[in-house]
Protein backbone atom coordinates (compact mmCIF):
# COMPACT_ATOMS: atom_id res chain seq x y z
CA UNK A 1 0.00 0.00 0.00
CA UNK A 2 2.67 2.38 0.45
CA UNK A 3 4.42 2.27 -3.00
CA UNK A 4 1.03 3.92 -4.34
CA UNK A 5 1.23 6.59 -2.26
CA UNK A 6 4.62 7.36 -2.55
CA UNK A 7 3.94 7.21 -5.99
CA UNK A 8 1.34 9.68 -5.95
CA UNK A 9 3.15 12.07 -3.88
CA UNK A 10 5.91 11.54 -6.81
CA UNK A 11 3.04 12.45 -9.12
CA UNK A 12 2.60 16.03 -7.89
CA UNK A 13 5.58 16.71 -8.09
CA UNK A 14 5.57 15.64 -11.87
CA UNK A 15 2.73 18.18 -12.23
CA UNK A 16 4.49 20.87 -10.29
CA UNK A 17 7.47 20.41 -13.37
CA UNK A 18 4.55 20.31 -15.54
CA UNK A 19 3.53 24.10 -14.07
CA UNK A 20 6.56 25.36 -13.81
CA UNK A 21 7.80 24.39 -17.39
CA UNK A 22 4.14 26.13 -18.36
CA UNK A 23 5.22 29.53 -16.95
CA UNK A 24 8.15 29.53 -18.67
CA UNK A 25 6.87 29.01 -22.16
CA UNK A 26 4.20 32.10 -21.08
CA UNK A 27 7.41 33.90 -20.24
CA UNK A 28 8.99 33.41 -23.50
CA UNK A 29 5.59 33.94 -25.38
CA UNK A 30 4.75 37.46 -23.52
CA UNK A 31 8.69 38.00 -24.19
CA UNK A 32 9.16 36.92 -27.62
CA UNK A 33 9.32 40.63 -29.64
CA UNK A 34 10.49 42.26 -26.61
CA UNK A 35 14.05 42.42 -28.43
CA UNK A 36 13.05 43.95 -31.79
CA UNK A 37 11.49 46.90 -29.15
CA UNK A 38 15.08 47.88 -28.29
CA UNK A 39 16.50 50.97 -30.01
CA UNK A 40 19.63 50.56 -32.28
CA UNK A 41 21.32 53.55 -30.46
CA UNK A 42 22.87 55.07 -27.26
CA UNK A 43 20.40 57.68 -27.54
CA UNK A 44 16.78 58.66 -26.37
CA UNK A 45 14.72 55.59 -24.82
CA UNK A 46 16.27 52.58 -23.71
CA UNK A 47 14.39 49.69 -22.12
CA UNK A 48 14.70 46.64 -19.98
CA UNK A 49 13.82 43.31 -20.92
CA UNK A 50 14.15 39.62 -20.20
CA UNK A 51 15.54 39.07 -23.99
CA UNK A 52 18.68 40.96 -22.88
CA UNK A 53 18.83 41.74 -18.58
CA UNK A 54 17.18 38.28 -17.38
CA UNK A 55 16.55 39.66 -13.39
CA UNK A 56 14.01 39.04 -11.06
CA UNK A 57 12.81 40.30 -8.00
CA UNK A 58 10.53 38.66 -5.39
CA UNK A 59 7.39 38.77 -7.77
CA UNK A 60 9.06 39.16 -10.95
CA UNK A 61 10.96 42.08 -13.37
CA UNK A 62 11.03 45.42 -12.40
CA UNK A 63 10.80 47.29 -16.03
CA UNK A 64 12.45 50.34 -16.57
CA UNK A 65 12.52 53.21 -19.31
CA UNK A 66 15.55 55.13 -19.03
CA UNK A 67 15.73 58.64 -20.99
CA UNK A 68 19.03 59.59 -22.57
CA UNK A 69 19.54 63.53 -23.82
CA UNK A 70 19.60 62.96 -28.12
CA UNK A 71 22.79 65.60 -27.77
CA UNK A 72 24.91 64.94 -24.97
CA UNK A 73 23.96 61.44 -24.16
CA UNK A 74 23.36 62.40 -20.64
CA UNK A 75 20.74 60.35 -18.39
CA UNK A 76 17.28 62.62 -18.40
CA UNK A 77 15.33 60.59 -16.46
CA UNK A 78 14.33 56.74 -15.26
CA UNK A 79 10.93 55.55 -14.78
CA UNK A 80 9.91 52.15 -13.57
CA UNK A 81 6.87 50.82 -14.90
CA UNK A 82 4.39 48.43 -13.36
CA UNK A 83 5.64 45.11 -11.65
CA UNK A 84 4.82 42.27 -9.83
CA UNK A 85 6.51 43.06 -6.68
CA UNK A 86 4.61 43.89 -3.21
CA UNK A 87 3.41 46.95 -3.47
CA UNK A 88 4.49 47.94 0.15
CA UNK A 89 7.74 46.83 -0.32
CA UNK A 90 8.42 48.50 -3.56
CA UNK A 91 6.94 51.88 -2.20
CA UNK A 92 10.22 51.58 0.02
CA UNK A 93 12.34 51.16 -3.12
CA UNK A 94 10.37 54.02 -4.48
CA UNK A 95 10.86 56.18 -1.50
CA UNK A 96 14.24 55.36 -1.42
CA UNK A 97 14.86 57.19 -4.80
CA UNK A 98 18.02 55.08 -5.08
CA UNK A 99 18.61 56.66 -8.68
CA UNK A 100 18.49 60.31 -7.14
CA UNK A 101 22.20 60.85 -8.61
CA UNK A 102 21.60 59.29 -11.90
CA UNK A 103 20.22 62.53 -14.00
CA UNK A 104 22.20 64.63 -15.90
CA UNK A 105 25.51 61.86 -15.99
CA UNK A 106 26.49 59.63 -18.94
CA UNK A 107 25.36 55.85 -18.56
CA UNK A 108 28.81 54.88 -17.92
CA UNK A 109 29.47 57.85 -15.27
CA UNK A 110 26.14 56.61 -13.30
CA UNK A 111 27.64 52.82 -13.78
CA UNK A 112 30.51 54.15 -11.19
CA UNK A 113 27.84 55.40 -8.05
CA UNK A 114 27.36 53.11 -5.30
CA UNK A 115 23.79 52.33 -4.97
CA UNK A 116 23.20 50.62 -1.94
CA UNK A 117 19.86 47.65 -1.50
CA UNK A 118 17.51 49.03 0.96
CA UNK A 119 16.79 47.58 4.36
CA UNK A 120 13.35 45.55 4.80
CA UNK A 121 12.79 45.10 0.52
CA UNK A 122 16.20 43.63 -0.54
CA UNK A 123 15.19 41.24 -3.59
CA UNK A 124 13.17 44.26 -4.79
CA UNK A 125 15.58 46.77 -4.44
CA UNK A 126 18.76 44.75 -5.76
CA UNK A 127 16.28 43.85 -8.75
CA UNK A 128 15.81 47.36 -9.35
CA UNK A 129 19.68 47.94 -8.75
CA UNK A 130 20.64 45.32 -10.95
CA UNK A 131 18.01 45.89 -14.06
CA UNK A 132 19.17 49.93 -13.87
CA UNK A 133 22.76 48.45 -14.40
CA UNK A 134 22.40 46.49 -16.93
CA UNK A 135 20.32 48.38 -19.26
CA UNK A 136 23.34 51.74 -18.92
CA UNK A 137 25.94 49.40 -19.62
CA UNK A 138 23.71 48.11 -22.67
CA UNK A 139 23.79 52.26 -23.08
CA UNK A 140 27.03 52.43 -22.87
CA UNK A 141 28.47 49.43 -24.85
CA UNK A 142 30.12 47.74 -22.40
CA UNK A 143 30.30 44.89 -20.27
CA UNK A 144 27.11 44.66 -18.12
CA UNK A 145 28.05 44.41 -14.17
CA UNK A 146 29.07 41.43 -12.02
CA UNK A 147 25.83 39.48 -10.57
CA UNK A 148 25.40 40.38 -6.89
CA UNK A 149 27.79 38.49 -4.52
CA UNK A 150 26.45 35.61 -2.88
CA UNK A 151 26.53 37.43 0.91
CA UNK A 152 24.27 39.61 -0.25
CA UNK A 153 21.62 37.10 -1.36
CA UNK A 154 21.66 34.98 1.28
CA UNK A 155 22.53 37.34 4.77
CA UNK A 156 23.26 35.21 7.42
CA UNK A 157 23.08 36.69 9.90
CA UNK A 158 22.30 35.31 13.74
CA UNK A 159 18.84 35.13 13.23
CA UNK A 160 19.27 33.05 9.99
CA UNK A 161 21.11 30.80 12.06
CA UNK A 162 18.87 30.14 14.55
CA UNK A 163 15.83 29.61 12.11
CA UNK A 164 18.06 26.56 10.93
CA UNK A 165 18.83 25.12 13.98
CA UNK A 166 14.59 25.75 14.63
CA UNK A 167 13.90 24.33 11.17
CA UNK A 168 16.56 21.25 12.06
CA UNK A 169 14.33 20.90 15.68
CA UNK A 170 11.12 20.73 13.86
CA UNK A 171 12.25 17.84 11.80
CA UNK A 172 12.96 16.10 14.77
CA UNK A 173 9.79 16.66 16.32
CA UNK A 174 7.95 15.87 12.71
CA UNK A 175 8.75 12.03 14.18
CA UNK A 176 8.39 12.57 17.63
CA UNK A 177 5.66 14.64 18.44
CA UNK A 178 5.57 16.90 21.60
CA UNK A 179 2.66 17.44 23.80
CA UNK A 180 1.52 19.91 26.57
CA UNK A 181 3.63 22.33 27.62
CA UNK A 182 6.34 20.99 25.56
CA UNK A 183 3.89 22.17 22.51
CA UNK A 184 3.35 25.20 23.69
CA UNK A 185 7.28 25.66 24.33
CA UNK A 186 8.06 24.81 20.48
CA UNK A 187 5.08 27.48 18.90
CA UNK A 188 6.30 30.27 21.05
CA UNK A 189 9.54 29.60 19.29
CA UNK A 190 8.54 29.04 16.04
CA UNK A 191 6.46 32.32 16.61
CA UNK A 192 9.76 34.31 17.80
CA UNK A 193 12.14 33.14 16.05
CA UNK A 194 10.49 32.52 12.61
CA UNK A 195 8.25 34.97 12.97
CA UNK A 196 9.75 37.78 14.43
CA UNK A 197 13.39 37.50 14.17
CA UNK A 198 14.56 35.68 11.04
CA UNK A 199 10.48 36.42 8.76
CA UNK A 200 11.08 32.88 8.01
CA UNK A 201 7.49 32.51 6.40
CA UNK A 202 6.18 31.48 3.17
CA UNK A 203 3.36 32.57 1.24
CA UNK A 204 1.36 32.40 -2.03
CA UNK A 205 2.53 35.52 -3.40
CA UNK A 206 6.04 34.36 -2.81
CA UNK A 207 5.27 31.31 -4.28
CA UNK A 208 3.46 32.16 -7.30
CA UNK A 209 5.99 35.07 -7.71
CA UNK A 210 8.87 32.20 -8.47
CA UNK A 211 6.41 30.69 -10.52
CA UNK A 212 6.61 33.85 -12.95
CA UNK A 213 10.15 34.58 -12.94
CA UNK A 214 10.85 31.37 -14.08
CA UNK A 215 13.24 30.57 -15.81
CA UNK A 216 15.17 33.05 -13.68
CA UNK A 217 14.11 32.74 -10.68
CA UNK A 218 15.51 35.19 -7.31
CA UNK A 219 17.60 33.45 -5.66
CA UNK A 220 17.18 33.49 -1.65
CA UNK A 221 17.61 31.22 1.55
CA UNK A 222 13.56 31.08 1.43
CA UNK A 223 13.51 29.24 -2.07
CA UNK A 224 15.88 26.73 -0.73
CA UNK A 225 14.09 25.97 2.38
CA UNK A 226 10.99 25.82 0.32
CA UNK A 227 12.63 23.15 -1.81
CA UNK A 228 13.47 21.79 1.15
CA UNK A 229 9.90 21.57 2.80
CA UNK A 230 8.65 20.44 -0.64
CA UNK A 231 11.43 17.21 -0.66
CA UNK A 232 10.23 16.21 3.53
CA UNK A 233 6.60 16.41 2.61
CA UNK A 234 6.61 14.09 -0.48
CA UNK A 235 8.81 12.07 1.39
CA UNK A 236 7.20 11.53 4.83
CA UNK A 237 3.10 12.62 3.53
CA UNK A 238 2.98 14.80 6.34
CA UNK A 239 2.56 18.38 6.03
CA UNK A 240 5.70 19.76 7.86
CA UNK A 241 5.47 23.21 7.14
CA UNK A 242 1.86 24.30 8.23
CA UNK A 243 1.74 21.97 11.64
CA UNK A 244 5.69 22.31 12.41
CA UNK A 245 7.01 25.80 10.66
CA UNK A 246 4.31 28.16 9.85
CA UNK A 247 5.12 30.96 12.27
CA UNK A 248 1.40 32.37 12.01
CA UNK A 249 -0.01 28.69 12.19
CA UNK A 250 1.54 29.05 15.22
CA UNK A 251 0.05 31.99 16.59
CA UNK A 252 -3.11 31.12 15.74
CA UNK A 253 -2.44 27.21 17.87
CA UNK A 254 -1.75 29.38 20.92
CA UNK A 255 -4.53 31.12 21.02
CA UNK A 256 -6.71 28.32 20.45
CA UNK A 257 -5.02 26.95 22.96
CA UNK A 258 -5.99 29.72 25.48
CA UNK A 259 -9.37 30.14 23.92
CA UNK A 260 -10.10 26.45 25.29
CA UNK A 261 -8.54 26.68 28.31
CA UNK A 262 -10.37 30.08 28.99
CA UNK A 263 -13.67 27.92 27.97
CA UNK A 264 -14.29 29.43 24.96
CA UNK A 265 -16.62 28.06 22.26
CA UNK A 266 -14.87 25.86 19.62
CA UNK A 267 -16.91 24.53 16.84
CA UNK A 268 -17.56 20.81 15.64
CA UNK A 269 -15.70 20.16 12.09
CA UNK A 270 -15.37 22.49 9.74
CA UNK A 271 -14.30 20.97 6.69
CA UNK A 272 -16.40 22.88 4.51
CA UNK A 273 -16.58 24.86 2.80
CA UNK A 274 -13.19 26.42 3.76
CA UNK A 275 -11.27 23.53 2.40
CA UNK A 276 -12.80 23.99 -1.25
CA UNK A 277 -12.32 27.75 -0.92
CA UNK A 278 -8.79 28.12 -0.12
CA UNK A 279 -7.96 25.40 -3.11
CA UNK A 280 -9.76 28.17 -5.25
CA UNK A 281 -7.43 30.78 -3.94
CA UNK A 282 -4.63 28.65 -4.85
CA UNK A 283 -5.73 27.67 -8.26
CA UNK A 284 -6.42 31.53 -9.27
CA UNK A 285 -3.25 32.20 -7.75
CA UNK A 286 -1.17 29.74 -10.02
CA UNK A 287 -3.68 30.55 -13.19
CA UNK A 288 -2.57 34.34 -12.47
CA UNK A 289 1.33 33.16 -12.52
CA UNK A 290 0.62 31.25 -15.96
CA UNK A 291 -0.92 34.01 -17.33
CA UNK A 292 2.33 36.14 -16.30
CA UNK A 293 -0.52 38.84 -14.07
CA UNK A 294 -1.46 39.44 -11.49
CA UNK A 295 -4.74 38.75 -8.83
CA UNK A 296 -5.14 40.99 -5.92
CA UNK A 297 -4.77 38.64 -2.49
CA UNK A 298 -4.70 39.44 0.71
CA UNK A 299 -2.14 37.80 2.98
CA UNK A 300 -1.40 38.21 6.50
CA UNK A 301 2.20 36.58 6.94
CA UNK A 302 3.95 40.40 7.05
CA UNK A 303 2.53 40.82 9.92
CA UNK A 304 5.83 40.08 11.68
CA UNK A 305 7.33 42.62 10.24
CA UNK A 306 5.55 45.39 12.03
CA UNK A 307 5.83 47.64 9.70
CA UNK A 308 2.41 48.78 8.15
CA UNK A 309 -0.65 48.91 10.93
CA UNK A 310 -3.54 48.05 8.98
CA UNK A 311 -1.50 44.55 8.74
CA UNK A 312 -0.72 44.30 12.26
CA UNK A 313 -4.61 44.85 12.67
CA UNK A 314 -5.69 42.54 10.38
CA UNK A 315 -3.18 39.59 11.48
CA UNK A 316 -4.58 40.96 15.28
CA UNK A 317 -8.12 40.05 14.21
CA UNK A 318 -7.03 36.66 12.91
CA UNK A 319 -5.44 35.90 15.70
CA UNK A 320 -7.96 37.01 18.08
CA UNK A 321 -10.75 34.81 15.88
CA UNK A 322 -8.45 32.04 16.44
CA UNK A 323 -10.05 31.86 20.13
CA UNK A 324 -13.01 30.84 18.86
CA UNK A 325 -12.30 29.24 15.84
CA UNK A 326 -9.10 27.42 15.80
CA UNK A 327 -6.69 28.37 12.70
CA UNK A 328 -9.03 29.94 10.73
CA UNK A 329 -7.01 31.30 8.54
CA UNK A 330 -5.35 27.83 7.73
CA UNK A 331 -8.11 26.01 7.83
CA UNK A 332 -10.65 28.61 5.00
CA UNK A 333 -7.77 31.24 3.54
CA UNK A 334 -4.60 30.15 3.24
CA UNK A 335 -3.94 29.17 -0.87
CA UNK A 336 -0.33 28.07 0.50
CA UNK A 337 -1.85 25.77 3.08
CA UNK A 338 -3.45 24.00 0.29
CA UNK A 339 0.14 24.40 -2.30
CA UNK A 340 1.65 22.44 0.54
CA UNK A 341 -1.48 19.92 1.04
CA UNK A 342 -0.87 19.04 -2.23
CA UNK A 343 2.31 17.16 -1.83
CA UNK A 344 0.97 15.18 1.06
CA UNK A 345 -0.24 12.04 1.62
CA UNK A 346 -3.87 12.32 3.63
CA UNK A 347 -6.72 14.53 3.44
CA UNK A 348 -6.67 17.26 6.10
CA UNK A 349 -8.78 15.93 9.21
CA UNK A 350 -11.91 18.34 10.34
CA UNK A 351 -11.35 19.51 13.54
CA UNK A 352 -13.31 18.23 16.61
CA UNK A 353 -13.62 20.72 19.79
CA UNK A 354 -10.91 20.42 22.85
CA UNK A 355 -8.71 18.35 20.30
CA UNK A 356 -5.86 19.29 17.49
CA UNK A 357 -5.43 17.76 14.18
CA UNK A 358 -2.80 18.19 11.64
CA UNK A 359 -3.87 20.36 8.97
């Protein structure tokens, strides 16, 4: 009986390849004339595009138009155009106005200013860096810069460190299981140190957003851990992220926890319809990545971050929900809940009242 489901499990990840090679023939079809756009010359407009500066950021290409004065070759102006990228994060790039020294120098003067990645959007910022680059020294006929150096796409810093140790911990618990207190000892970490310290969290828009910049995807510690996660689900059937990693999971298990204890009112199962409607989330999600757009979703993992209050509310109100109803958001919302239930072996369990179940 097992070889069935491990074949299965094989299975979807046959059809993952199967998406993934998808995206990047609707990458190469959206891109295929981008080249013959490009102007012949050093002067007036020059533009980015994956034919010539293949760079992604954490949802994708950050297009730019840079203006060159027709006489003097000078830099007039540079506009980026619509992208994939969180729109909080990029306002920071935006804010940032990295390019602030850019105007009025030749494309090979601007190639020698430091431009430094900012704090709290790094992907999207070094994409920005990177794609700015590469189109002046297309400008300026000469060799485009080095890639960025490998400390600078994967900081480790202390925090990094611990989430590894945490992540190693968790695997060991995946097979030995801890109860009571114990529990509640290894959610407050994950919450902490995941959560808070090291935003070691996942999400659909992350997700979906390698899914698009495929076959150039942005390399990070998160993609490898996410490889990772993928690999110990199909292998054990069990899904290790959301019941062992998920720093918001988490949360929301603690104050179930307390809801109970406090004698709060927890539901008989609720299977449906939240099951169905978080696989629909995913599936517009991906279809939206295939179509190289776009669909607006609403997320609460940033929450951690602290950095933007109407998140902090809404990942408040979750939580607080979460007395009543148990993971919630897991259980009806979450799209990557139900990316990662579909390289495991059972179907989710309902949840019964005073009791937890894997998700």
């Amino acid at each position: 009986m097992r070889l069935p489901k491990t074949a299965g499990r094989l299975g979807a990840l046959l059809f993952a390849a199967i998406l993934a090679t998808l995206a990047v023939l609707a990458r190469n079809w959206k891109e295929s004339d981008a080249a013959a756009a490009l102007p012949p010359s050093p002067t007036g407009l020059w533009q980015s595009s994956l034919v010539t500066e293949p760079i992604s950021g954490f949802g994708g290409p950050t297009p730019v138009n840079i203006a060159l004065d027709p006489d003097s070759g000078a830099i007039r102006s540079i506009e980026f155009l619509p992208n994939a990228e969180d729109p909080e994060y990029w306002q920071r790039v935006v804010n940032a106005d990295l390019f602030a020294a850019f105007p009025g120098r030749t494309p090979a003067e601007a190639l020698q200013l430091p431009v430094d990645a900012v704090t709290g959007a790094t992907l999207s910022s070094q994409a920005a860096i990177q794609t700015v680059r590469a189109v002046l020294a297309r400008a300026a006929a000469v060799p485009a810069p080095s890639a960025v150096p490998l400390r600078e796409l994967f900081p480790f810093g202390w925090a990094q460190w611990l989430a590894l140790l945490l992540f190693a911990g968790n695997l060991v618990v995946l097979f030995r299981p801890l109860r009571g207190g114990w529990r509640i000892f290894q959610l407050t970490l994950n919450v902490v140190i995941f959560g808070f310290c090291a935003h070691f969290y996942f999400s659909l828009a992350l997700t979906t957003g390698w899914l698009r910049t495929l076959p150039h995807p942005a390399l990070s510690w998160l993609l490898f851990l996410f490889a990772a996660v993928v690999v110990i689900i199909v292998l054990t059937g069990r899904n290790f992220y959301c019941n062992h990693l998920c720093p918001f999971g988490c949360l929301q298990e603690l104050a179930a926890k307390a809801g109970h204890k406090a004698g709060c009112t927890i539901p008989g199962p609720t299977s449906f319809p939240g099951g169905y409607l978080r696989r629909i989330i995913l599936n517009v999600a991906i279809a939206g990545a295939l179509l190289q757009t776009t669909f607006p979703l609403f997320e609460p993992f940033s929450f951690f971050r602290l950095q933007s209050w109407w998140m902090i509310a809404a990942g408040l109100g979750i939580v607080g929900v979460s007395f009543f109803l148990p993971r919630l958001w897991c259980r009806w919302f979450c799209g990557f809940g139900a990316c990662m239930d579909f390289f495991r072996r059972e179907t989710p369990a309902p949840i019964q009242k005073g009791t937890r179940h894997e998700l």
